[in-house]
PDB file of N, CA and C in Angstrom:
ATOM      1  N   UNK A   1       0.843  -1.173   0.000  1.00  0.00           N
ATOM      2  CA  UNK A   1       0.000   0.000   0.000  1.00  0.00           C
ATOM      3  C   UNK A   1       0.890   1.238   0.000  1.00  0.00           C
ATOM      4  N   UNK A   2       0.477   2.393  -0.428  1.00  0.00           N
ATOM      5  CA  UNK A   2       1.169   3.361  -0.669  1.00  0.00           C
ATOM      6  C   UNK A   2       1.123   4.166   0.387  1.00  0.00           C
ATOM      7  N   UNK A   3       2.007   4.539   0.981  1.00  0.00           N
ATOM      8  CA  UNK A   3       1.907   5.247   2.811  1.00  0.00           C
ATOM      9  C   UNK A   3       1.644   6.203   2.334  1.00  0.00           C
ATOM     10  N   UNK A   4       1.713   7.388   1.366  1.00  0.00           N
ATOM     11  CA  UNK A   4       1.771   8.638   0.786  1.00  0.00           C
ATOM     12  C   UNK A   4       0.580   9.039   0.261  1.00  0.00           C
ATOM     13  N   UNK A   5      -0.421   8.316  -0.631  1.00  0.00           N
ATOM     14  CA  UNK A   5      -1.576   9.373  -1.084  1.00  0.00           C
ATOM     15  C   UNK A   5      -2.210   8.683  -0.636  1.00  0.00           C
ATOM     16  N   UNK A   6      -3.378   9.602  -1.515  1.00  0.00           N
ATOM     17  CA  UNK A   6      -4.829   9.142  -0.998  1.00  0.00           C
ATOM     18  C   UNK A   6      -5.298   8.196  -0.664  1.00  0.00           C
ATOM     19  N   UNK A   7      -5.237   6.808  -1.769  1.00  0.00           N
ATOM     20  CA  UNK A   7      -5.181   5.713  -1.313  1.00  0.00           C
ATOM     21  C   UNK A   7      -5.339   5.418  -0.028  1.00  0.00           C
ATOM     22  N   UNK A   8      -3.870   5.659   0.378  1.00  0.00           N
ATOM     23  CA  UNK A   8      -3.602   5.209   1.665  1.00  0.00           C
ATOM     24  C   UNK A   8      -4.718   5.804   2.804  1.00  0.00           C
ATOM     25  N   UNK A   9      -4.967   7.210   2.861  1.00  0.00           N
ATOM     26  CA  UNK A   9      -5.565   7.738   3.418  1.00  0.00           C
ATOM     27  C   UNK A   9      -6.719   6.915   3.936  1.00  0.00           C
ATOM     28  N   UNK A  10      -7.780   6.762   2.347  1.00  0.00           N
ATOM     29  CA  UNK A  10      -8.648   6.733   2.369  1.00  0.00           C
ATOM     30  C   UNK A  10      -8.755   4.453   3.123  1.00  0.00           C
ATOM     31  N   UNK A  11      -7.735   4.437   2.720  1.00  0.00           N
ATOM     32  CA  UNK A  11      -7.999   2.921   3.535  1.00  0.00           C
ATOM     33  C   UNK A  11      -8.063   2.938   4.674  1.00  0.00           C
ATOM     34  N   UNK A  12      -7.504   3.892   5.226  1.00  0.00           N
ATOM     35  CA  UNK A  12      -7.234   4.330   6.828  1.00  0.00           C
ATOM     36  C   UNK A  12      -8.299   4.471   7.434  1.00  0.00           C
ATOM     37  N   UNK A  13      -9.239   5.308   7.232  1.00  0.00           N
ATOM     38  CA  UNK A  13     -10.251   5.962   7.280  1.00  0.00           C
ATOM     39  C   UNK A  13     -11.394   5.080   7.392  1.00  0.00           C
ATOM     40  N   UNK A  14     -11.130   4.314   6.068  1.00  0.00           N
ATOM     41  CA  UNK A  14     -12.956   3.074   5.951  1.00  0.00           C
ATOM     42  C   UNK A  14     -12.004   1.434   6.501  1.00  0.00           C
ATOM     43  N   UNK A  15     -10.902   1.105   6.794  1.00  0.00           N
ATOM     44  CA  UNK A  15     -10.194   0.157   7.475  1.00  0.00           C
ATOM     45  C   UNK A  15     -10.227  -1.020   5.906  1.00  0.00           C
ATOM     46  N   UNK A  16      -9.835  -0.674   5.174  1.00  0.00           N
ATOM     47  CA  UNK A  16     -10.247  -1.469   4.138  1.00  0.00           C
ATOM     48  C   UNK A  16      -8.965  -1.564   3.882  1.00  0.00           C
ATOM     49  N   UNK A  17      -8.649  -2.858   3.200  1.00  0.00           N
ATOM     50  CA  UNK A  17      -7.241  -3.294   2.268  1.00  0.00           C
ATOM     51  C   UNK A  17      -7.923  -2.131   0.784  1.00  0.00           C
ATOM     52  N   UNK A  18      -6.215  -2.252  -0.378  1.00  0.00           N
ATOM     53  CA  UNK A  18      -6.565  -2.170  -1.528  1.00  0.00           C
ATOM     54  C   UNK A  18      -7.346  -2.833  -2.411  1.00  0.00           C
ATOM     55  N   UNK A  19      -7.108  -4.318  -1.966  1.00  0.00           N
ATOM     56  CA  UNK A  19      -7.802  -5.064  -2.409  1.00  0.00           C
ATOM     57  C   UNK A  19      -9.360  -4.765  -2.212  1.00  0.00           C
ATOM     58  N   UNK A  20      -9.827  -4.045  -1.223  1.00  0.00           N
ATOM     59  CA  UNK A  20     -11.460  -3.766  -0.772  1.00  0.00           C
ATOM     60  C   UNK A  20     -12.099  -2.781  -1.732  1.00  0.00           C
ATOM     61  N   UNK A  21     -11.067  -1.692  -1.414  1.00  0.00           N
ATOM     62  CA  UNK A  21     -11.168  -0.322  -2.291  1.00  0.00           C
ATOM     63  C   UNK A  21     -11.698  -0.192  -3.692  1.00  0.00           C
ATOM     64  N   UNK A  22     -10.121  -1.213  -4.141  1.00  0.00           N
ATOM     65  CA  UNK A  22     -10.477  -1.347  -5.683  1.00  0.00           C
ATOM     66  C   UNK A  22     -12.039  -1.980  -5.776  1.00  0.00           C
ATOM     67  N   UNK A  23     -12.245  -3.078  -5.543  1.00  0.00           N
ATOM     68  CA  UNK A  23     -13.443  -4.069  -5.790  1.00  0.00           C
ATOM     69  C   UNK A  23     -14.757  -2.755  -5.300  1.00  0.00           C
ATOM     70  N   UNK A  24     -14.457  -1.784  -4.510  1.00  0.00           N
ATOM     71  CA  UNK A  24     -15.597  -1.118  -4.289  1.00  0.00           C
ATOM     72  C   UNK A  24     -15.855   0.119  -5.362  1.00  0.00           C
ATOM     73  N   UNK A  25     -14.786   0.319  -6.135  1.00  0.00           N
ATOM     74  CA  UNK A  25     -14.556   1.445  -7.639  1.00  0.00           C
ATOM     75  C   UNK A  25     -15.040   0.249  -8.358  1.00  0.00           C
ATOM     76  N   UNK A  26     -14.938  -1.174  -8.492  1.00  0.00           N
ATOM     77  CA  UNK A  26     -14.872  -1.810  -9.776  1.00  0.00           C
ATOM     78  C   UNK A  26     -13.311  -1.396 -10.537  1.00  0.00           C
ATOM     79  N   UNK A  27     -12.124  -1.334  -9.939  1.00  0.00           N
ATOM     80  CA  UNK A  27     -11.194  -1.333 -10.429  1.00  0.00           C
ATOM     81  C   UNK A  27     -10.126  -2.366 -10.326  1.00  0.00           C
ATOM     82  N   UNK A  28      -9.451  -2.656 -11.001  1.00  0.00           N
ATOM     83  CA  UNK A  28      -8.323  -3.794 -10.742  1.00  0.00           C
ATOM     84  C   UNK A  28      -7.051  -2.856  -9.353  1.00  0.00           C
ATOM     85  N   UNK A  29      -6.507  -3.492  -8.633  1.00  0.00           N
ATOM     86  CA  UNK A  29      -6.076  -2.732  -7.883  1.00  0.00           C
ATOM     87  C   UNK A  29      -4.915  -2.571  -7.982  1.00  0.00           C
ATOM     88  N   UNK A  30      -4.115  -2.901  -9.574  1.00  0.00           N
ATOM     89  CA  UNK A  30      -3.219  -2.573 -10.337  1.00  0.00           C
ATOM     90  C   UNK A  30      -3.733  -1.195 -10.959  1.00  0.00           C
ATOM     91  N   UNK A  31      -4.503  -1.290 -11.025  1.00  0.00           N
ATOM     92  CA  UNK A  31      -5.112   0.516 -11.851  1.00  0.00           C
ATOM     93  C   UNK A  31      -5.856   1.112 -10.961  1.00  0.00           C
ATOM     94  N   UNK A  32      -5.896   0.811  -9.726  1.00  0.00           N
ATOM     95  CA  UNK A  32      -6.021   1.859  -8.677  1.00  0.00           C
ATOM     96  C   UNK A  32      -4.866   2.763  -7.926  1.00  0.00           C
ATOM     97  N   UNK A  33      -3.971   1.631  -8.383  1.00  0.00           N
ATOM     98  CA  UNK A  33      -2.518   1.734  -7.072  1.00  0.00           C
ATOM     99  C   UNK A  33      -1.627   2.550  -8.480  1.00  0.00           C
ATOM    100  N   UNK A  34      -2.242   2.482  -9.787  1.00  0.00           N
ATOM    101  CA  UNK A  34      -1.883   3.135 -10.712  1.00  0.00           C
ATOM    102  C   UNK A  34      -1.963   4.933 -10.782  1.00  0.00           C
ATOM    103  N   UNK A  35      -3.299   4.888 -10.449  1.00  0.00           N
ATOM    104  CA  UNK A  35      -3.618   6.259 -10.266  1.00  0.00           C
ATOM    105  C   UNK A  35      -3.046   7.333  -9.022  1.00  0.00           C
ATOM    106  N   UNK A  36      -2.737   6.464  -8.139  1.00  0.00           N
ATOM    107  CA  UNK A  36      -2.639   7.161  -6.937  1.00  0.00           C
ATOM    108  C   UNK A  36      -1.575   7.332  -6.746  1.00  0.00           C
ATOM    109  N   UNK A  37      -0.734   8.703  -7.853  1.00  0.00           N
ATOM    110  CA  UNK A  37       0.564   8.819  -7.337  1.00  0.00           C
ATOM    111  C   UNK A  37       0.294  10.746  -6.583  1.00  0.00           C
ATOM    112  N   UNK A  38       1.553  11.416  -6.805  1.00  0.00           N
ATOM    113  CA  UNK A  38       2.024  12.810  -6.024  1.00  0.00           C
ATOM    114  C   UNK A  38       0.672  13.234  -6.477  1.00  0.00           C
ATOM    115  N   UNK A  39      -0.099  13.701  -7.405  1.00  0.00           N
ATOM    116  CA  UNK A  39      -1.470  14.110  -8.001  1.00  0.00           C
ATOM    117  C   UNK A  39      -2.141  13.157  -8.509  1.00  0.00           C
ATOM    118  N   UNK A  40      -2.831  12.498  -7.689  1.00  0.00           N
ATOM    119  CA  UNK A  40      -3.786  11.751  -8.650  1.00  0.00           C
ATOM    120  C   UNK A  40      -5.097  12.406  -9.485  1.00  0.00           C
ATOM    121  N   UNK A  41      -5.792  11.831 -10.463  1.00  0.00           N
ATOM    122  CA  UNK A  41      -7.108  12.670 -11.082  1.00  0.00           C
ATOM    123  C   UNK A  41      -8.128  13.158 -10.139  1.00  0.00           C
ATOM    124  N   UNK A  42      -8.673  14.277 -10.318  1.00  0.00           N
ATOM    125  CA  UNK A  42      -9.828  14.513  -9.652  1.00  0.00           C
ATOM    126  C   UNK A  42     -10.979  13.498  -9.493  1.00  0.00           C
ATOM    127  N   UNK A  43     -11.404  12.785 -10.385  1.00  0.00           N
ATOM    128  CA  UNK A  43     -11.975  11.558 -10.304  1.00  0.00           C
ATOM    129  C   UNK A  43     -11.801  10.393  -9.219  1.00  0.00           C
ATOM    130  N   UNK A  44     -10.566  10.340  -9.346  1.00  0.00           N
ATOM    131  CA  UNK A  44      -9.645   9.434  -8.260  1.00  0.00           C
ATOM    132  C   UNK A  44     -10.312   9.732  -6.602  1.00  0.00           C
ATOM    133  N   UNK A  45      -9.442  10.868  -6.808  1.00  0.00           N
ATOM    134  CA  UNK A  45     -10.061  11.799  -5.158  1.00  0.00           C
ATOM    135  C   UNK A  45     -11.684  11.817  -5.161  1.00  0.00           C
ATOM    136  N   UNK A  46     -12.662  12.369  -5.607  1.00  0.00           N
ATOM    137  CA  UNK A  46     -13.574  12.390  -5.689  1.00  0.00           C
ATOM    138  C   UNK A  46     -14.391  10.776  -5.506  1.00  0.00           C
ATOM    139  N   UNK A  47     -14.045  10.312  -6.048  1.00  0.00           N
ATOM    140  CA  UNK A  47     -14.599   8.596  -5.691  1.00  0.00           C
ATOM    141  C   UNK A  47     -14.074   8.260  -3.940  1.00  0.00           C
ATOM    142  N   UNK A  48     -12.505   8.096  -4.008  1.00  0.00           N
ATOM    143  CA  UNK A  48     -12.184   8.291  -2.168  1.00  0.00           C
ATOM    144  C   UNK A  48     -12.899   8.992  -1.646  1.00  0.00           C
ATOM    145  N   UNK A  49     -13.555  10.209  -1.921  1.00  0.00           N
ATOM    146  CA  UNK A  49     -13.657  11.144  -0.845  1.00  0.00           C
ATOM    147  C   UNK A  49     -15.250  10.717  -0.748  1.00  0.00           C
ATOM    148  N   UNK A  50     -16.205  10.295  -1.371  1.00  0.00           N
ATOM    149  CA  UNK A  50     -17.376   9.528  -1.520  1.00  0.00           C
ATOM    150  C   UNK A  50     -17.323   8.233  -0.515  1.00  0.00           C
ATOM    151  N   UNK A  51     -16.613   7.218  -1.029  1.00  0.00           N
ATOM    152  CA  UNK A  51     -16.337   5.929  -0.028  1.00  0.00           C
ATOM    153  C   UNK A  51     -15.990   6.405   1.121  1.00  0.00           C
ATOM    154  N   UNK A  52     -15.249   7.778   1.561  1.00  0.00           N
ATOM    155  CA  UNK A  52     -15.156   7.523   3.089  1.00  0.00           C
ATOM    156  C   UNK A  52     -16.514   8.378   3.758  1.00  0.00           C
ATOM    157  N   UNK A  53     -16.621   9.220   2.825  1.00  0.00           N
ATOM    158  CA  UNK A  53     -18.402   9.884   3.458  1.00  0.00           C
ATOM    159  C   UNK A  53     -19.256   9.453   3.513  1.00  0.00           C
ATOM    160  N   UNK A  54     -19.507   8.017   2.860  1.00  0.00           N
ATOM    161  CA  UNK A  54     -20.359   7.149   3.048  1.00  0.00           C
ATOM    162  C   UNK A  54     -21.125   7.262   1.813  1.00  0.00           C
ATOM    163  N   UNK A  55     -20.648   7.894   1.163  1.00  0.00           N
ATOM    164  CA  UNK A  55     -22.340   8.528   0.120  1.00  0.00           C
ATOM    165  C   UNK A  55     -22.042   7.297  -1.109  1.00  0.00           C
ATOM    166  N   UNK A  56     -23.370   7.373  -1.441  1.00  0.00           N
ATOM    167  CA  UNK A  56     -23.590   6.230  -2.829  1.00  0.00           C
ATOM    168  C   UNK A  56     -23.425   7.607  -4.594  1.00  0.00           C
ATOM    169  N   UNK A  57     -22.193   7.502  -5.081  1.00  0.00           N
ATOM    170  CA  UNK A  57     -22.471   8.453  -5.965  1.00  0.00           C
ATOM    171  C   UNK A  57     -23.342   8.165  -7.195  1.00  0.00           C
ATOM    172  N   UNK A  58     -24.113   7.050  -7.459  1.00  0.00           N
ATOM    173  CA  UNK A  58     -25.154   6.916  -8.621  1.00  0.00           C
ATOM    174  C   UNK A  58     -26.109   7.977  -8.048  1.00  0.00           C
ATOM    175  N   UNK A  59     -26.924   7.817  -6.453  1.00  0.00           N
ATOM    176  CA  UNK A  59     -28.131   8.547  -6.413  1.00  0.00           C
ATOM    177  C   UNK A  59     -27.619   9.917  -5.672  1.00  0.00           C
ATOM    178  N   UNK A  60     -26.704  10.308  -5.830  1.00  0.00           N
ATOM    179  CA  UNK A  60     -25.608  12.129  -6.061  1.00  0.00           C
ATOM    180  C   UNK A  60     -26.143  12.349  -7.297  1.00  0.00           C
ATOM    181  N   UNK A  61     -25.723  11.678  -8.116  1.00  0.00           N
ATOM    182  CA  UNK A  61     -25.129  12.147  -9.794  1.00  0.00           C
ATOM    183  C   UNK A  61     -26.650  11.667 -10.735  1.00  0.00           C
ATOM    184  N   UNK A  62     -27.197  10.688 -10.815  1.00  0.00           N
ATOM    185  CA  UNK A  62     -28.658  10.528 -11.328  1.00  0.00           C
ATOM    186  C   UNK A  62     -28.983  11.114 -11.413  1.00  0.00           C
ATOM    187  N   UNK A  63     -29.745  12.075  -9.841  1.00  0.00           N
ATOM    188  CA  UNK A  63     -30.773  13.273 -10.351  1.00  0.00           C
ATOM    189  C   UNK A  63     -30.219  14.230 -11.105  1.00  0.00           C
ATOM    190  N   UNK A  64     -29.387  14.850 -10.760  1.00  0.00           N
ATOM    191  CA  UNK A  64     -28.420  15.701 -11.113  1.00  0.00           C
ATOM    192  C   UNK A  64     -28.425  15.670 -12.599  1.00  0.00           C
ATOM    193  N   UNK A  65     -27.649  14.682 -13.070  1.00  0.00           N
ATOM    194  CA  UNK A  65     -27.499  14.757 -14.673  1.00  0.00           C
ATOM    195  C   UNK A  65     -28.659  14.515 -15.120  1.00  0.00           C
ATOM    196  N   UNK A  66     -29.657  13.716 -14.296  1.00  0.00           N
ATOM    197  CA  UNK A  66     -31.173  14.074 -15.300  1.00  0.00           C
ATOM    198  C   UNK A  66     -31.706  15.403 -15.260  1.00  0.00           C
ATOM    199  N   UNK A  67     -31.162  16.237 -14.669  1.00  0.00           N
ATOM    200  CA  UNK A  67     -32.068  17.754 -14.865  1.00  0.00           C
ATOM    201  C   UNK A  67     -31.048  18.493 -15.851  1.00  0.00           C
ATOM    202  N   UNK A  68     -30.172  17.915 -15.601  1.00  0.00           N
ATOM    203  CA  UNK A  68     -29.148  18.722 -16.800  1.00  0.00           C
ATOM    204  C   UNK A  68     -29.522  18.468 -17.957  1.00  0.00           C
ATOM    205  N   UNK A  69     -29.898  16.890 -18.224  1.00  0.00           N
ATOM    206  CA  UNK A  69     -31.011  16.544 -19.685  1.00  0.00           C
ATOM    207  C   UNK A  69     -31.620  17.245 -19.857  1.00  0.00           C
ATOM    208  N   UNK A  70     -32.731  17.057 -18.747  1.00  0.00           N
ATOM    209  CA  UNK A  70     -34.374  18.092 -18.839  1.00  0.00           C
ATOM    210  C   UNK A  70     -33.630  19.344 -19.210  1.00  0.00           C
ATOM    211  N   UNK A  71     -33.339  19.930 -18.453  1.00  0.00           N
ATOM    212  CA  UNK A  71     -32.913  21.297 -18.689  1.00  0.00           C
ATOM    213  C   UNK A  71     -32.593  21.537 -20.100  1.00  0.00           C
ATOM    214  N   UNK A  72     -32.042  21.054 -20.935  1.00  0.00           N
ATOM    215  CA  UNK A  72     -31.352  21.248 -21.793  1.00  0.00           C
ATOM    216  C   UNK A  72     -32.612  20.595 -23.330  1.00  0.00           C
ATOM    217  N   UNK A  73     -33.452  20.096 -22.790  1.00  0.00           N
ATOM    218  CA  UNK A  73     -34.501  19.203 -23.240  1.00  0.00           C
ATOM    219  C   UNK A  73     -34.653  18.157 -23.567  1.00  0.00           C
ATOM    220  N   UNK A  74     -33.418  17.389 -23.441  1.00  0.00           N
ATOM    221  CA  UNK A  74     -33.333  15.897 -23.578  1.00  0.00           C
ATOM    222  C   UNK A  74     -33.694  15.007 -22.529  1.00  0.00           C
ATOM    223  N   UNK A  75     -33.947  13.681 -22.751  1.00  0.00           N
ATOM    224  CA  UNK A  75     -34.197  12.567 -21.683  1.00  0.00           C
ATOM    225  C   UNK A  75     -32.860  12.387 -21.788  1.00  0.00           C
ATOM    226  N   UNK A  76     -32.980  11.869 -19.772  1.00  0.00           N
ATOM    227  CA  UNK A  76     -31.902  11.205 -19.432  1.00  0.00           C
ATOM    228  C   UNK A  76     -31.585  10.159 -20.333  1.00  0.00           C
ATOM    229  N   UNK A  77     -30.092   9.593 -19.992  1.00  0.00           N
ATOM    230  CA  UNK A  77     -30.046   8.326 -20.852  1.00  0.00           C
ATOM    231  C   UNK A  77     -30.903   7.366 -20.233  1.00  0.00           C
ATOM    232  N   UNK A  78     -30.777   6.840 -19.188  1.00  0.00           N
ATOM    233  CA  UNK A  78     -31.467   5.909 -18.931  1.00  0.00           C
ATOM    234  C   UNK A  78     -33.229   6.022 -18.961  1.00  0.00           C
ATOM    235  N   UNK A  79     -33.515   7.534 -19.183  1.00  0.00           N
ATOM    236  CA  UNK A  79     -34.916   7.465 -19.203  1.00  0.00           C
ATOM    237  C   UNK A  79     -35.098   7.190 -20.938  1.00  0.00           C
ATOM    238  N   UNK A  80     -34.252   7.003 -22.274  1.00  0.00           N
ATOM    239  CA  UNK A  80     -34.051   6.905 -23.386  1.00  0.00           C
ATOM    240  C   UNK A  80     -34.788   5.408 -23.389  1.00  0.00           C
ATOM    241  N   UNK A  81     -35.580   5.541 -24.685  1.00  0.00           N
ATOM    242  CA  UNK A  81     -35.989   3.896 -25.409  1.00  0.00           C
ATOM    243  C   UNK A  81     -35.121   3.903 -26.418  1.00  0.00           C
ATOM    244  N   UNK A  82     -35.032   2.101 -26.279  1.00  0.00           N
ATOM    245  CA  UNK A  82     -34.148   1.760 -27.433  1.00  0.00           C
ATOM    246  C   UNK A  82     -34.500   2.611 -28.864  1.00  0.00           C
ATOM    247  N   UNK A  83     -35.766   2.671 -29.791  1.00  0.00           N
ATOM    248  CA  UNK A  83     -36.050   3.342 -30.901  1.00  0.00           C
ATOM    249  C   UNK A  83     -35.562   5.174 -30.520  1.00  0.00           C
ATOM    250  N   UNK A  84     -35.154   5.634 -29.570  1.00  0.00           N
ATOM    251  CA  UNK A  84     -34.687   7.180 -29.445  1.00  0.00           C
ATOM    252  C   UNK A  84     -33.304   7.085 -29.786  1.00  0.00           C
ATOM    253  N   UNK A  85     -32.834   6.278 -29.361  1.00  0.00           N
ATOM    254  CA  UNK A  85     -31.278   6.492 -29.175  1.00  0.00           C
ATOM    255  C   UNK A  85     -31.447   5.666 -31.137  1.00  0.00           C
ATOM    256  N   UNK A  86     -32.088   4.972 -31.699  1.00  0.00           N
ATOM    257  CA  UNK A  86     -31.850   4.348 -33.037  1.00  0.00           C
ATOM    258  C   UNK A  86     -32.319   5.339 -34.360  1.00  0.00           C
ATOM    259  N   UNK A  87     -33.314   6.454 -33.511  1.00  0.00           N
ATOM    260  CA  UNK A  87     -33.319   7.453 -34.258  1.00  0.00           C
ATOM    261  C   UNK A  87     -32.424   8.893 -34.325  1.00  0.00           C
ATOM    262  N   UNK A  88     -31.211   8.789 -33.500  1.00  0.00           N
ATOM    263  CA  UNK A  88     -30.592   9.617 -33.483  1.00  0.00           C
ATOM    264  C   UNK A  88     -29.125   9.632 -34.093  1.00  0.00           C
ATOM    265  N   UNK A  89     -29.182   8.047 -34.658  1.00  0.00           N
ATOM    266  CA  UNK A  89     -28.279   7.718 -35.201  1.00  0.00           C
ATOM    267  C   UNK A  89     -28.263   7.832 -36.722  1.00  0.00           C
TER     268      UNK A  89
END
């Protein structure tokens, strides 16, 4: 484990191996332990900083990007039928 970033931090914090972490991103923990060097991506941090706040980021980010659809006048993707997305092609 990497004593130095986030990573590390964030295992500290939720008591989890890398091995936990990754499997909780859906990442291999060769391309977790990848990301997490002197700057890792904002993405990176942002996912850690989620797992240790406890928060689930699908129902953060769902509503959210569905009003950015609406707003904009499109259906969400997932509110999309197969024939919308086949007519836009």
């Amino acid at each position: 484990m990497n004593s130095k970033g986030y990573l590390a931090s964030a295992a500290k914090a939720l008591s989890l191996s890398d091995k936990e972490i990754a499997h909780k991103l859906g990442l291999s923990v060769a391309a977790l332990r990848s990301l997490d060097g002197p700057v890792p991506p904002s993405y990176l941090r942002l996912a850690l900083a989620a797992l240790v706040a406890g928060l689930d980021p699908d129902s953060v980010l769902k509503p959210a990007l569905a009003a950015a659809y609406l707003h904009k006048g499109r259906k969400a993707v997932d509110q999309e039928r197969p024939s919308d997305v086949d007519r836009r092609r």
